[in-house]
Protein backbone atom coordinates (compact mmCIF):
# COMPACT_ATOMS: atom_id res chain seq x y z
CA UNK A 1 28.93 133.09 -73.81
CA UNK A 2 26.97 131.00 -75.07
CA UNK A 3 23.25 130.28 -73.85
CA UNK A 4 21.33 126.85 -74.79
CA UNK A 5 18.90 125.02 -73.79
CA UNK A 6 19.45 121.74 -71.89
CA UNK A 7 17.55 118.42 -73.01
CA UNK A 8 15.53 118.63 -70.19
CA UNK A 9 14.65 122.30 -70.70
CA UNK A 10 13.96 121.59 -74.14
CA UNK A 11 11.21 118.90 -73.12
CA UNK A 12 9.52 121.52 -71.12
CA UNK A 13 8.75 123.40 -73.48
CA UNK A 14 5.96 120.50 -75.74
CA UNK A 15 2.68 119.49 -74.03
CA UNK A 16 3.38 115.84 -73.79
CA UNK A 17 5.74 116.61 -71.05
CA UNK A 18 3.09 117.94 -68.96
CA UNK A 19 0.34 115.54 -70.19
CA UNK A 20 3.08 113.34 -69.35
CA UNK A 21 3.64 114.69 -65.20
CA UNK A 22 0.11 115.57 -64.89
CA UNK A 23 -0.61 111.63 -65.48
CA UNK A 24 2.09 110.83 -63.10
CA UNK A 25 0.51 113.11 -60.59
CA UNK A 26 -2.65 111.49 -61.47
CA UNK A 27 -1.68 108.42 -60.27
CA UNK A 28 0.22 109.76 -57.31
CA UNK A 29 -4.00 111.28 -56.42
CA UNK A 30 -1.84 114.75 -56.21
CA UNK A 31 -4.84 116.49 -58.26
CA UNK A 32 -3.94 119.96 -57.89
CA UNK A 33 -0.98 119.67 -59.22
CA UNK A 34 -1.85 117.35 -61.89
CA UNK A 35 -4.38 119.94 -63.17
CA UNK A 36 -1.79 122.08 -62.96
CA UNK A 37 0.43 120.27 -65.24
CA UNK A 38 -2.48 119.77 -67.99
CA UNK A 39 -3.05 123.59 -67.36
CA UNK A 40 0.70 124.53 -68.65
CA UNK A 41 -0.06 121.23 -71.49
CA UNK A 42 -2.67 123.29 -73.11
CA UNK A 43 -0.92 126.67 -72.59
CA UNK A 44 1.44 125.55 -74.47
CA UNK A 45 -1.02 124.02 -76.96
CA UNK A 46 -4.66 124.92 -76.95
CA UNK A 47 -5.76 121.90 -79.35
CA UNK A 48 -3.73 119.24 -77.43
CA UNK A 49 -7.13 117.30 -76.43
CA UNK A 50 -5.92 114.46 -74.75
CA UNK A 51 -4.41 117.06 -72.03
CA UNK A 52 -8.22 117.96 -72.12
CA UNK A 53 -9.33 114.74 -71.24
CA UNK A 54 -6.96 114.19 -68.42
CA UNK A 55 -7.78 117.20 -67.63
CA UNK A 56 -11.28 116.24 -67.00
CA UNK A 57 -9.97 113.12 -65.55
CA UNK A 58 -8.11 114.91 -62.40
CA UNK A 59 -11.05 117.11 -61.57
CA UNK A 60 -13.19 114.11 -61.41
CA UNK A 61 -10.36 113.04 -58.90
CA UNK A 62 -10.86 116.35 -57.13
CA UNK A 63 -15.11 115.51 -57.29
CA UNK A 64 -15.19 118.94 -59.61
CA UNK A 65 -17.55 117.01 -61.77
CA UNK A 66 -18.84 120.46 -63.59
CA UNK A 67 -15.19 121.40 -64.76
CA UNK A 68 -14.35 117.83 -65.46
CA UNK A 69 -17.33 118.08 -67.94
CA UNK A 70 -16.27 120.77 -69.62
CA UNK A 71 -12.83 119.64 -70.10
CA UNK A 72 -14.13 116.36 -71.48
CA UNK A 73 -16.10 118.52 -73.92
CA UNK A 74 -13.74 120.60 -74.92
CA UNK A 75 -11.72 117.34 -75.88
CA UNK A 76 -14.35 115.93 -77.71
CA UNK A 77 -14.85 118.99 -79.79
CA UNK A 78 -11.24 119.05 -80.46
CA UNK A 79 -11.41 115.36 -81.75
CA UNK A 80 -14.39 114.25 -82.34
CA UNK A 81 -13.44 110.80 -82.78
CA UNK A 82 -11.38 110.61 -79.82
CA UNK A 83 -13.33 107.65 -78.28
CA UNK A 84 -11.24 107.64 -74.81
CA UNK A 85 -12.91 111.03 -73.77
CA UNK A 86 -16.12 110.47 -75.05
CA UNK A 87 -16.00 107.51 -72.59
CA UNK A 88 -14.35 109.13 -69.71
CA UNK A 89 -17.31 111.56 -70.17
CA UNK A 90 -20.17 108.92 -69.73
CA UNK A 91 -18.36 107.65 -66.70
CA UNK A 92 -18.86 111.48 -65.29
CA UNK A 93 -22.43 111.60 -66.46
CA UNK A 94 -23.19 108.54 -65.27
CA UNK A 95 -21.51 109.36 -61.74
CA UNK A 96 -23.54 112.55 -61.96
CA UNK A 97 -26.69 110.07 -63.05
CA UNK A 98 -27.78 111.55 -66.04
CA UNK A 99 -28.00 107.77 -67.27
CA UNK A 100 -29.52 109.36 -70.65
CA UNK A 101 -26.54 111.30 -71.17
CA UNK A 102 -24.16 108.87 -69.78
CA UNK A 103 -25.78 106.74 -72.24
CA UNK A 104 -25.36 108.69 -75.15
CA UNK A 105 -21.57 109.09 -74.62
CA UNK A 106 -20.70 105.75 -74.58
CA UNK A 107 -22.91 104.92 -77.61
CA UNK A 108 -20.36 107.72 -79.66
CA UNK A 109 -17.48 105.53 -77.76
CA UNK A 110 -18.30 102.69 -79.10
CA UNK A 111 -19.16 103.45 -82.30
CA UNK A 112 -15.49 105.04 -82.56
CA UNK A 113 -14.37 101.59 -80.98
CA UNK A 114 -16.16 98.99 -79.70
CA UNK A 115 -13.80 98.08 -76.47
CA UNK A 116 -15.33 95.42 -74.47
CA UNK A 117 -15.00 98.17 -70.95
CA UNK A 118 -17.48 100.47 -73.16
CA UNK A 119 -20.22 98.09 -74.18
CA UNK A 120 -19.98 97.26 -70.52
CA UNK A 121 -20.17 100.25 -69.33
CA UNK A 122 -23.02 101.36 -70.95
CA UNK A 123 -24.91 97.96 -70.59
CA UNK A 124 -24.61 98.78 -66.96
CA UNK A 125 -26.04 102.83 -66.94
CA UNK A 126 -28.79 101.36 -69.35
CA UNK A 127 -29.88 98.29 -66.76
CA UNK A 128 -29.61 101.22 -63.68
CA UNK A 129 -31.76 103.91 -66.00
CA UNK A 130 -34.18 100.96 -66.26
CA UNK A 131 -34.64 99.81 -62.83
CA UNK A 132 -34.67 103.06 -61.79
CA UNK A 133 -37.30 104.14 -63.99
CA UNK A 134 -39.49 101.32 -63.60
């Protein structure tokens, strides 16, 4: 007899089909399992950094903002130039309000790519870090 895999088998077996359900998960705000899914992504492939960064994005779902961090870090240090998680990671640090931080992310974001949501973004932590300190 014999034994092969089906097409769907076969899909389980690459990190974009997890990255791929943990997203869908995501959205569904089933966190757990979405981590879950990003946690088999990366098993499967240690360097796959955008699993890293949604990674980070489902435990800020779950309010795990210290794991989220390091995910997002771990993404960025994959990638450097990966400008999505070096955003998502100012959102965290500015959730968390290290402003200076926060700051400091989206600067690297935008100097990757200067998307209108970044400058925003950091526009916004830099007018809060002001009237906060003043």
């Amino acid at each position: 007899m014999d034994i092969t895999m089906n097409h769907f088998d076969q899909e389980q077996t690459h990190p974009e089909f997890w990255d791929g359900k943990g997203c869908a998960l995501c959205e569904a705000e089933q966190y757990k399992e979405a981590i879950a899914a990003f946690d088999k992504a990366i098993e499967l492939d240690t360097n796959y950094c955008k699993a890293w960064n949604n990674r980070g994005n489902a435990l800020c779902g779950m309010k795990r903002y210290a794991e989220a961090l390091a995910s997002y870090d771990k993404a960025v240090a994959l990638q450097s130039d990966y400008h999505q998680a070096w955003f998502n990671r100012g959102l965290l640090l500015a959730e968390m309000m290290a402003y200076g931080n926060a700051i400091e992310s989206y600067e690297r974001a935008i100097e990757l790519n200067p998307d209108p949501r970044y400058l925003h973004a950091r526009d916004d932590i830099w007018l809060k870090r002001k009237l906060i300190t003043t």
